[in-house]
C-alpha atoms as a PDB file:
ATOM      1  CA  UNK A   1     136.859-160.724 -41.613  1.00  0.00           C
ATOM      2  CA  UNK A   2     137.107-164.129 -40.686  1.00  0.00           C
ATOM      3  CA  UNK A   3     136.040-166.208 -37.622  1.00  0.00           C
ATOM      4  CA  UNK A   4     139.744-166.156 -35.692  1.00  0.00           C
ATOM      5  CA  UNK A   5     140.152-162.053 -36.186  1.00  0.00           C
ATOM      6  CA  UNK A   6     136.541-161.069 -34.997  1.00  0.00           C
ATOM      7  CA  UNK A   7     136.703-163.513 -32.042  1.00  0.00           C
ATOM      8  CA  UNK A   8     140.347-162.132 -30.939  1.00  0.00           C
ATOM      9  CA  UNK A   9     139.488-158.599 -31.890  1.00  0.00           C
ATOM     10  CA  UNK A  10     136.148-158.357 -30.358  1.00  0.00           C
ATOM     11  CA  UNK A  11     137.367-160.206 -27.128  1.00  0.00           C
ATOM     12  CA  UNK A  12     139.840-157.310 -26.516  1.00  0.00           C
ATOM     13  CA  UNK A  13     137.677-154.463 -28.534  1.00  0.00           C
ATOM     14  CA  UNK A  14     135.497-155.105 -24.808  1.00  0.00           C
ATOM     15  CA  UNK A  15     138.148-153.502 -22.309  1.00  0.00           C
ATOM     16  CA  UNK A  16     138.543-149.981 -24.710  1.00  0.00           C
ATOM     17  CA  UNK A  17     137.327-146.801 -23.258  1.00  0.00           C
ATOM     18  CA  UNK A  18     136.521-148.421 -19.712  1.00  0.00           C
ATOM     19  CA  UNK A  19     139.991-146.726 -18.542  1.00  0.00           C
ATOM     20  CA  UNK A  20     141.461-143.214 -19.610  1.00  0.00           C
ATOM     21  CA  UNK A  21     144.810-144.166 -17.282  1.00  0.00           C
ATOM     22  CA  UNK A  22     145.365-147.513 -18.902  1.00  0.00           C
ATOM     23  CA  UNK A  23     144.288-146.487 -22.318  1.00  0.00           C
ATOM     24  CA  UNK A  24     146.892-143.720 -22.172  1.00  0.00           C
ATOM     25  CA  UNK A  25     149.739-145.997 -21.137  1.00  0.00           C
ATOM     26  CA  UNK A  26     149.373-148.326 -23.785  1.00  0.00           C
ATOM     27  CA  UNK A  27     149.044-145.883 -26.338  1.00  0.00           C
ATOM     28  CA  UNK A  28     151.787-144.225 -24.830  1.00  0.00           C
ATOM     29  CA  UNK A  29     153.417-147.953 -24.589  1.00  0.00           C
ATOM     30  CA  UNK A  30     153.066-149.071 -28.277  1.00  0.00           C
ATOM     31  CA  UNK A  31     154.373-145.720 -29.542  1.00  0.00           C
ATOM     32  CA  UNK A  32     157.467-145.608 -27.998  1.00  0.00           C
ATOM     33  CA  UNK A  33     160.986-147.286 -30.033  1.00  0.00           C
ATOM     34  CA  UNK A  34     162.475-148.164 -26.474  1.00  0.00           C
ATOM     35  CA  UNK A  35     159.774-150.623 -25.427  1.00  0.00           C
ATOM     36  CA  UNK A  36     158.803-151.728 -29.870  1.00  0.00           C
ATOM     37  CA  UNK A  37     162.620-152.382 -30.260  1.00  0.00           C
ATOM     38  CA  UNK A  38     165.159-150.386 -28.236  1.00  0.00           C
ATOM     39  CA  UNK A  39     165.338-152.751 -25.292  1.00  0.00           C
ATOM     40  CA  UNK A  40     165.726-156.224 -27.558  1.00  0.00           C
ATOM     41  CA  UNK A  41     168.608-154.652 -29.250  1.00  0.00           C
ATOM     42  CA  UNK A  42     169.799-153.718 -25.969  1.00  0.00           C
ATOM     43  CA  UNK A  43     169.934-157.515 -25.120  1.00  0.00           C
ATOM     44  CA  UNK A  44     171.456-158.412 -28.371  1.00  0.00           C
ATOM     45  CA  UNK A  45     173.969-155.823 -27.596  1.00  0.00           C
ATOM     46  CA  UNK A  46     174.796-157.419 -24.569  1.00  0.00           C
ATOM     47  CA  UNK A  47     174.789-160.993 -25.748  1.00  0.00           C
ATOM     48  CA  UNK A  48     177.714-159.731 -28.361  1.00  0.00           C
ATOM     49  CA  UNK A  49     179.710-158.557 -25.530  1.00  0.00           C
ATOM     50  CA  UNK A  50     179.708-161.848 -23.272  1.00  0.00           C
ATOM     51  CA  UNK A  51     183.251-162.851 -21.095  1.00  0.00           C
ATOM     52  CA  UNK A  52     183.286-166.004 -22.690  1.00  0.00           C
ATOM     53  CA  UNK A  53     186.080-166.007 -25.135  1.00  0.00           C
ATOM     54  CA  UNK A  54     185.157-169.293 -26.348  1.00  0.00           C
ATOM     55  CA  UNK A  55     181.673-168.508 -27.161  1.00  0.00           C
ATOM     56  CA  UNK A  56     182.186-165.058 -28.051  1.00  0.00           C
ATOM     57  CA  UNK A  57     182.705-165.610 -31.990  1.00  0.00           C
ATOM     58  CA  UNK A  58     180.003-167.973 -32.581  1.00  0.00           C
ATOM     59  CA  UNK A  59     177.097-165.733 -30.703  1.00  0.00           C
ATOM     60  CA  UNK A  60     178.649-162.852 -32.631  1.00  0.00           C
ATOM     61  CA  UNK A  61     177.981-164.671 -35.478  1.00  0.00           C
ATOM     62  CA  UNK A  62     174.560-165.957 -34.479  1.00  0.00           C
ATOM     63  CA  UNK A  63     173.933-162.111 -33.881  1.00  0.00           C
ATOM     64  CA  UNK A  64     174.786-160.922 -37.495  1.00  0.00           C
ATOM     65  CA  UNK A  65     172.693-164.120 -38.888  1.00  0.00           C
ATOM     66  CA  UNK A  66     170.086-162.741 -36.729  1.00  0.00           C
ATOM     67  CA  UNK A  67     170.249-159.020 -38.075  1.00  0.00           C
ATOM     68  CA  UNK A  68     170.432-160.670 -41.915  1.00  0.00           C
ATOM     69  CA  UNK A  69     167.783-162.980 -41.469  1.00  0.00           C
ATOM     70  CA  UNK A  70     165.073-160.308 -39.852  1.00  0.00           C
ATOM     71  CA  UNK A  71     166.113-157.729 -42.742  1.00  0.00           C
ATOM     72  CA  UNK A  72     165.565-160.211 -45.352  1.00  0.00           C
ATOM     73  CA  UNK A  73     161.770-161.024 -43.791  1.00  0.00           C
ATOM     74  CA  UNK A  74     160.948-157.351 -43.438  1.00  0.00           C
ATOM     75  CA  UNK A  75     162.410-156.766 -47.498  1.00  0.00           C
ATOM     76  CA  UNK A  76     159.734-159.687 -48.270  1.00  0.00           C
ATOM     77  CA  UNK A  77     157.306-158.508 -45.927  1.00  0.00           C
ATOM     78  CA  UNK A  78     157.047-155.236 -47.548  1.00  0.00           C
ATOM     79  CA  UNK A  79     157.044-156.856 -50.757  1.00  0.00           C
ATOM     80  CA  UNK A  80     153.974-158.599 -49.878  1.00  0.00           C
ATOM     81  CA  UNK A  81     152.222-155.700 -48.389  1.00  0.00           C
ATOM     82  CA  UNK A  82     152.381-154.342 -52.114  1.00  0.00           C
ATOM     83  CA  UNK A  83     151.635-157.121 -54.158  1.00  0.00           C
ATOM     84  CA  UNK A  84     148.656-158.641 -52.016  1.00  0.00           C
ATOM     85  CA  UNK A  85     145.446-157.354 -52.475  1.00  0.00           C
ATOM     86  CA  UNK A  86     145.098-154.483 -49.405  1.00  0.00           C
ATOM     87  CA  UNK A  87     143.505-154.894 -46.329  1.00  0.00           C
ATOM     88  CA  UNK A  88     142.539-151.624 -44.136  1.00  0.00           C
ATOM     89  CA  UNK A  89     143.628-151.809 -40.262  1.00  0.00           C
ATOM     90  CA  UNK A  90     140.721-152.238 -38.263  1.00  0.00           C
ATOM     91  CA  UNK A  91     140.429-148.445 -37.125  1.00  0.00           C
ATOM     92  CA  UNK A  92     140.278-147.925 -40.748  1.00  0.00           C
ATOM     93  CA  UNK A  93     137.483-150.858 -41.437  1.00  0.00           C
ATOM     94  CA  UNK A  94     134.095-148.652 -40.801  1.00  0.00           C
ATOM     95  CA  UNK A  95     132.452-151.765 -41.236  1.00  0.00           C
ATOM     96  CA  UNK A  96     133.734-153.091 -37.974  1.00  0.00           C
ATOM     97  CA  UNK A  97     132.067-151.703 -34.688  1.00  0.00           C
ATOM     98  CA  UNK A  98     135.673-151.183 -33.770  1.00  0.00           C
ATOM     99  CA  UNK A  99     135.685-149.321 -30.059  1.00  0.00           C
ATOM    100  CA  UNK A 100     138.500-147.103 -30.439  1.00  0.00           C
ATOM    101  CA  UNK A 101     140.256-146.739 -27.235  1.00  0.00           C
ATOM    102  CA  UNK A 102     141.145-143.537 -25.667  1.00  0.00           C
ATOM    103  CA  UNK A 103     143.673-141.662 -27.630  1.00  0.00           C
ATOM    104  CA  UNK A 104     142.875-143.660 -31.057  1.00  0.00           C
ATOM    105  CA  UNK A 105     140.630-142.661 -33.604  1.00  0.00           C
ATOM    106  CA  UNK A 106     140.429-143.382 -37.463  1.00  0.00           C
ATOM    107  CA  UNK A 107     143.081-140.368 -38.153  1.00  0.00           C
ATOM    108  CA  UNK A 108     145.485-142.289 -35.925  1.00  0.00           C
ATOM    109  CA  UNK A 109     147.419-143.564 -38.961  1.00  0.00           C
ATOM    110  CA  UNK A 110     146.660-140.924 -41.968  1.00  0.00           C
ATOM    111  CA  UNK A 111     148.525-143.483 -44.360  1.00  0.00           C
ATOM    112  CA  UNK A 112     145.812-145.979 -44.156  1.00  0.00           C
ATOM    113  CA  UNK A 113     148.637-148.502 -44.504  1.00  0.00           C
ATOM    114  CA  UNK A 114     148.199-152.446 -45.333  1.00  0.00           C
ATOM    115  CA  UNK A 115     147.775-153.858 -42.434  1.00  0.00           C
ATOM    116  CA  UNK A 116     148.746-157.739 -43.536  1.00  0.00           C
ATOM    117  CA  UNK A 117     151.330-158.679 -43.128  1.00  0.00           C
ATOM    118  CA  UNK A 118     152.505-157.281 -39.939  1.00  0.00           C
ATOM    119  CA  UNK A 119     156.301-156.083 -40.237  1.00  0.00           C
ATOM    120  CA  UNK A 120     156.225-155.107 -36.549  1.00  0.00           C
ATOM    121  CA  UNK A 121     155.742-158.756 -35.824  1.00  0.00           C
ATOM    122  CA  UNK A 122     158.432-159.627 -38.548  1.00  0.00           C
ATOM    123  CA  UNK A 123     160.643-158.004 -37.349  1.00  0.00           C
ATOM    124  CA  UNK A 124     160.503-158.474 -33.281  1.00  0.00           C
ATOM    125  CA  UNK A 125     159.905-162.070 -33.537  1.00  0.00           C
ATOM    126  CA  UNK A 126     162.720-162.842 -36.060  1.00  0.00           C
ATOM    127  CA  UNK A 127     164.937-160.779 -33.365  1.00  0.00           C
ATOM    128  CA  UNK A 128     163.477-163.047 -30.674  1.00  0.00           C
ATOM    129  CA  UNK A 129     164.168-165.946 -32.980  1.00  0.00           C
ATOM    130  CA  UNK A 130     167.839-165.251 -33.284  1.00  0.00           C
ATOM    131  CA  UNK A 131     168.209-164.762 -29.660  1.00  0.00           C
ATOM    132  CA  UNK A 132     166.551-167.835 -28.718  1.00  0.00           C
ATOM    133  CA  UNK A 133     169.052-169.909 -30.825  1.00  0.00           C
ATOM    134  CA  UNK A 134     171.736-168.517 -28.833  1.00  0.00           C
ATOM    135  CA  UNK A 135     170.041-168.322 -24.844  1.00  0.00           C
ATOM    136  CA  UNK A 136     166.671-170.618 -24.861  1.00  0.00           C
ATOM    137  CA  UNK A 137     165.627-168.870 -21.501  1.00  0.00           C
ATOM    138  CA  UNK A 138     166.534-165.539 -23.024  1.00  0.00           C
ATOM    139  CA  UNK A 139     164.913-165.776 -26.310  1.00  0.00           C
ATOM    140  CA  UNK A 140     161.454-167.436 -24.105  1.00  0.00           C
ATOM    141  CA  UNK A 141     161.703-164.268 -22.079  1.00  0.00           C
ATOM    142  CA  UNK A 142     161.789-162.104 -25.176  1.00  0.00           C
ATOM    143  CA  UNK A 143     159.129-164.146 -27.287  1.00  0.00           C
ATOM    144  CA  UNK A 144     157.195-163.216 -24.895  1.00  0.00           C
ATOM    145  CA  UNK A 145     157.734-159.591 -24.591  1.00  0.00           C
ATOM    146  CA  UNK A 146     157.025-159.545 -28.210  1.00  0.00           C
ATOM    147  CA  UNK A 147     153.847-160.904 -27.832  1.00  0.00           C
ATOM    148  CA  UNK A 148     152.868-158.982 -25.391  1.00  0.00           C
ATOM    149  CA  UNK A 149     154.024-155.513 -26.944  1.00  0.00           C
ATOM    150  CA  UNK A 150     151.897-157.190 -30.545  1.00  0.00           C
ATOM    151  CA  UNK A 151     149.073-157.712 -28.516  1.00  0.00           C
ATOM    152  CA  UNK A 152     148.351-154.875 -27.416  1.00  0.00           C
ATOM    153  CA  UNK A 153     148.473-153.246 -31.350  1.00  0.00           C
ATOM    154  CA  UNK A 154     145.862-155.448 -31.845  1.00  0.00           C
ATOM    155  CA  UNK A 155     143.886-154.396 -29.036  1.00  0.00           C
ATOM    156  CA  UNK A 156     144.538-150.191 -30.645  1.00  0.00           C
ATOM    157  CA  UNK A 157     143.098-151.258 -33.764  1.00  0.00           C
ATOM    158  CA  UNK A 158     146.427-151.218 -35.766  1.00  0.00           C
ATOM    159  CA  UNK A 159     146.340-155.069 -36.386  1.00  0.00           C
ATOM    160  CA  UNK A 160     144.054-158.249 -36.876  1.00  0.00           C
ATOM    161  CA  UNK A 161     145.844-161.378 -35.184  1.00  0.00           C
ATOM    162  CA  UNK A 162     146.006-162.661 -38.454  1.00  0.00           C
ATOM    163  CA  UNK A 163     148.515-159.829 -39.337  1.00  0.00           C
ATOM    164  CA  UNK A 164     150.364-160.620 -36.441  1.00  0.00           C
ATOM    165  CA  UNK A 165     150.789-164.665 -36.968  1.00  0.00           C
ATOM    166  CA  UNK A 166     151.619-163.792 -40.643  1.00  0.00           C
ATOM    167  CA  UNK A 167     154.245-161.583 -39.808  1.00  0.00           C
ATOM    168  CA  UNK A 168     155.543-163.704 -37.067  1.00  0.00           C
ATOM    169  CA  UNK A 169     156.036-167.135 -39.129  1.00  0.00           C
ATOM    170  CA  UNK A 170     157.914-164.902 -41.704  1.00  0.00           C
ATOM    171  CA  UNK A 171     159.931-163.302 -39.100  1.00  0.00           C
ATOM    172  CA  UNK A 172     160.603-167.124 -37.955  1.00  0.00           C
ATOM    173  CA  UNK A 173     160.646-168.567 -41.207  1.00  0.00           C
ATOM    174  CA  UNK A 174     163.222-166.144 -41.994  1.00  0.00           C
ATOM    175  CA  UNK A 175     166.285-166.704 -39.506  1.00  0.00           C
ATOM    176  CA  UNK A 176     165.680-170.355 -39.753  1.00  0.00           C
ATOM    177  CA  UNK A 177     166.629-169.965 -43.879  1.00  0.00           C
ATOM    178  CA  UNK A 178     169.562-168.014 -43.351  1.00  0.00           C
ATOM    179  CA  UNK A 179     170.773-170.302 -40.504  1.00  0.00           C
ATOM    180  CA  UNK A 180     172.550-172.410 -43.027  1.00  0.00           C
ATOM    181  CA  UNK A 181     176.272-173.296 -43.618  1.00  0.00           C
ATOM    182  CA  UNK A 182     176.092-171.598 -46.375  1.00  0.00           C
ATOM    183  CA  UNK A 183     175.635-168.226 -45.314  1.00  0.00           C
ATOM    184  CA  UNK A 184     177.851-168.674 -42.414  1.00  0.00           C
ATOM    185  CA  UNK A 185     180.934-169.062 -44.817  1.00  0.00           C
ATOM    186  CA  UNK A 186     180.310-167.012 -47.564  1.00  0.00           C
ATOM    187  CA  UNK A 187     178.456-164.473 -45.757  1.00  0.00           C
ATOM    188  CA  UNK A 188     178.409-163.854 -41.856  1.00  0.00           C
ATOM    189  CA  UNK A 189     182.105-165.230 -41.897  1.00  0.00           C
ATOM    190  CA  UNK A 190     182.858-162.602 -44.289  1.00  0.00           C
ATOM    191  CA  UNK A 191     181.492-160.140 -42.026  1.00  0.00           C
ATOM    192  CA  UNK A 192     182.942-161.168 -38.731  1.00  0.00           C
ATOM    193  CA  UNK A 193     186.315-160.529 -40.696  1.00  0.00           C
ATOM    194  CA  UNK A 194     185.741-157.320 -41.146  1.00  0.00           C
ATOM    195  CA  UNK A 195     184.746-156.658 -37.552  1.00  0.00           C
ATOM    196  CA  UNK A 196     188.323-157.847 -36.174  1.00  0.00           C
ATOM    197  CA  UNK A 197     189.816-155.877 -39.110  1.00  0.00           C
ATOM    198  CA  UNK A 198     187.976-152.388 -39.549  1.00  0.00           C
ATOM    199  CA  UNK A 199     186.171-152.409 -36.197  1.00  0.00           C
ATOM    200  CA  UNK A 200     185.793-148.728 -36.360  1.00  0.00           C
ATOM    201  CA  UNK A 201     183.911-148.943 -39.926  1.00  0.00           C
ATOM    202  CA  UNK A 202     181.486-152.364 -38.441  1.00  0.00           C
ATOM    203  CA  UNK A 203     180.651-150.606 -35.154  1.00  0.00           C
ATOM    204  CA  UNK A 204     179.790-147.647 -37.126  1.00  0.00           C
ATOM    205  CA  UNK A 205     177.731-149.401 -39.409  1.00  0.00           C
ATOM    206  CA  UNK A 206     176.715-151.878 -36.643  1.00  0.00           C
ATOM    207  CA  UNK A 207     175.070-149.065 -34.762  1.00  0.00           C
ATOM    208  CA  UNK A 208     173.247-147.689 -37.367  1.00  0.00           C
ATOM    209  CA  UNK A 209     171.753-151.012 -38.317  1.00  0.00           C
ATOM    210  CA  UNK A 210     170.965-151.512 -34.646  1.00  0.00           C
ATOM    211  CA  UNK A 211     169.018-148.158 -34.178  1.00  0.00           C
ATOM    212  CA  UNK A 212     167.293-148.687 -37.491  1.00  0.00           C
ATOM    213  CA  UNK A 213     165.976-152.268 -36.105  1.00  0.00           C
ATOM    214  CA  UNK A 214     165.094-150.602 -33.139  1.00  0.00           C
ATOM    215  CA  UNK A 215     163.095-148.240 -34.669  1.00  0.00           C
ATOM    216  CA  UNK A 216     161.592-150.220 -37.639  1.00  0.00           C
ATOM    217  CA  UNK A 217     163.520-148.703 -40.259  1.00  0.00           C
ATOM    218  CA  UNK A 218     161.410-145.730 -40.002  1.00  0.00           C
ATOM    219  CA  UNK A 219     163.807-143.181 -41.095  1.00  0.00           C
ATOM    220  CA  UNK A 220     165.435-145.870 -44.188  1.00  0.00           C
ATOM    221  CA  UNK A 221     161.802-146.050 -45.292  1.00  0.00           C
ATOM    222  CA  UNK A 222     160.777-142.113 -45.030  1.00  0.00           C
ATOM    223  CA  UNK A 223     164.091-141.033 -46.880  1.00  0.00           C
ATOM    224  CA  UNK A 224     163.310-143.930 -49.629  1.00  0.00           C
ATOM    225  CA  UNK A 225     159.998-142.611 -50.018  1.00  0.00           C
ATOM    226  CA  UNK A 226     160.901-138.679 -50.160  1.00  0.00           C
ATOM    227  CA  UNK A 227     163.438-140.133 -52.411  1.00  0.00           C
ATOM    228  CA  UNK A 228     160.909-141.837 -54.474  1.00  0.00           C
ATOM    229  CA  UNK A 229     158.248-139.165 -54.853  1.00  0.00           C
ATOM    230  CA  UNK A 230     161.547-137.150 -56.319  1.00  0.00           C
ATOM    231  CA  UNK A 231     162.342-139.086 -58.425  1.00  0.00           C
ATOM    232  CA  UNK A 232     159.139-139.258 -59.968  1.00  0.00           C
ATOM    233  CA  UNK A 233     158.522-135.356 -59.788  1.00  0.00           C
ATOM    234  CA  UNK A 234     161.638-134.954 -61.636  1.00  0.00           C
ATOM    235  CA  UNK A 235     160.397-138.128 -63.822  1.00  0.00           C
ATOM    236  CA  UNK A 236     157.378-136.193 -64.282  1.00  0.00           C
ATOM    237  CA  UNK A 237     159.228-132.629 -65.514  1.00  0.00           C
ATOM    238  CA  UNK A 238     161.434-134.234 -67.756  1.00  0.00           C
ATOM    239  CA  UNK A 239     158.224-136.131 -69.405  1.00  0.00           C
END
């Protein structure tokens, strides 16, 4: 572990297990999809709505550059998770005198995941990202928030910083790339077009995308694996 992770980690490793109340509300906190994503999309939501006929198709826009740009960061996020060499969590590290707070043990997470890069943090800050590009006080508000809500996985032992600044700059990096002229016309443009023409088929498909953001992808990423391990049982049969 290097210098910047044990100073950070340790530093916060100091308040676990000195309250049962608090401990249980972050826990409580951090597990929940309304305060990890439900209430961002709820402001993105809201920004595609605004009175301001002018405005309203370019925000609309910005909003589906947003959603592009954080999917494509969390495709190459979990692309790196499986190609870099893999890093336990720090509940997971027995070689850390991790202090797990109430409510956390080692068992926590039974998939013993990678832990770098974060795809929380890509996610949450690429949302913040595309919202700051349209409100400046918003998306400051929302940065933030995302910190905050990052922060305290650290402090439960499901992240080093390092995970978290990783998966932030990616989740940056990200909308920044797709923010291009570009992929307005050949791509968001495209879209749009097909939210003024088929608006019951986008909203649809818009909701789904929305709750799947919210949520991480969770479900999208249990059905691909169930789909997966299938696959390869059938693979397996047939051999």
């Amino acid at each position: 572990m290097n210098a910047f992770d044990w100073t950070i980690l340790t530093f916060l490793n100091r308040f676990a297990r000195r309250s049962w109340f608090l401990d249980q509300v972050i826990g409580s906190w951090v597990g929940n999809n309304l305060f990890k994503g439900g209430l961002i999309i709820a402001i993105l939501w809201g920004l595609w709505f605004t009175r301001s006929d002018r405005e309203q198709e370019q925000i609309r826009k910005s909003i589906l550059l947003t959603f592009i740009g954080t999917v494509a960061g969390l495709f190459f996020t979990r692309v790196l998770v499986n190609i870099l060499p893999f890093r336990p969590r720090p509940i997971h590290k027995m070689a850390f005198p991790f202090v797990f707070p109430y409510g956390i043990s080692e068992k926590s997470l039974l998939d013993h995941a990678m832990s770098f890069p974060s795809d929380h943090a890509t996610l949450f800050f690429g949302l913040a990202t595309g919202i700051f590009l349209i409100s400046r006080r918003l998306g400051l508000l929302v940065f933030a928030y995302v910190f905050f809500n990052t922060l305290l996985r650290v402090y439960q032992g499901l992240h080093y910083p390092t995970d978290v600044i990783a998966g932030a700059l990616i989740g940056v990096v990200s909308i920044m790339l797709v923010n291009t002229p570009f992929v307005r016309r050949h791509v968001t443009d495209k879209i749009f077009d097909v939210s003024l023409e088929y608006p019951r088929i986008f909203y649809g498909m818009f909701f789904i995308v929305s709750y799947q953001s919210a949520t991480l992808f969770d479900d999208s990423r249990n059905l691909a694996a169930q789909v997966l391990k299938f696959l390869k049982m059938i693979s397996g049969r047939l051999g």
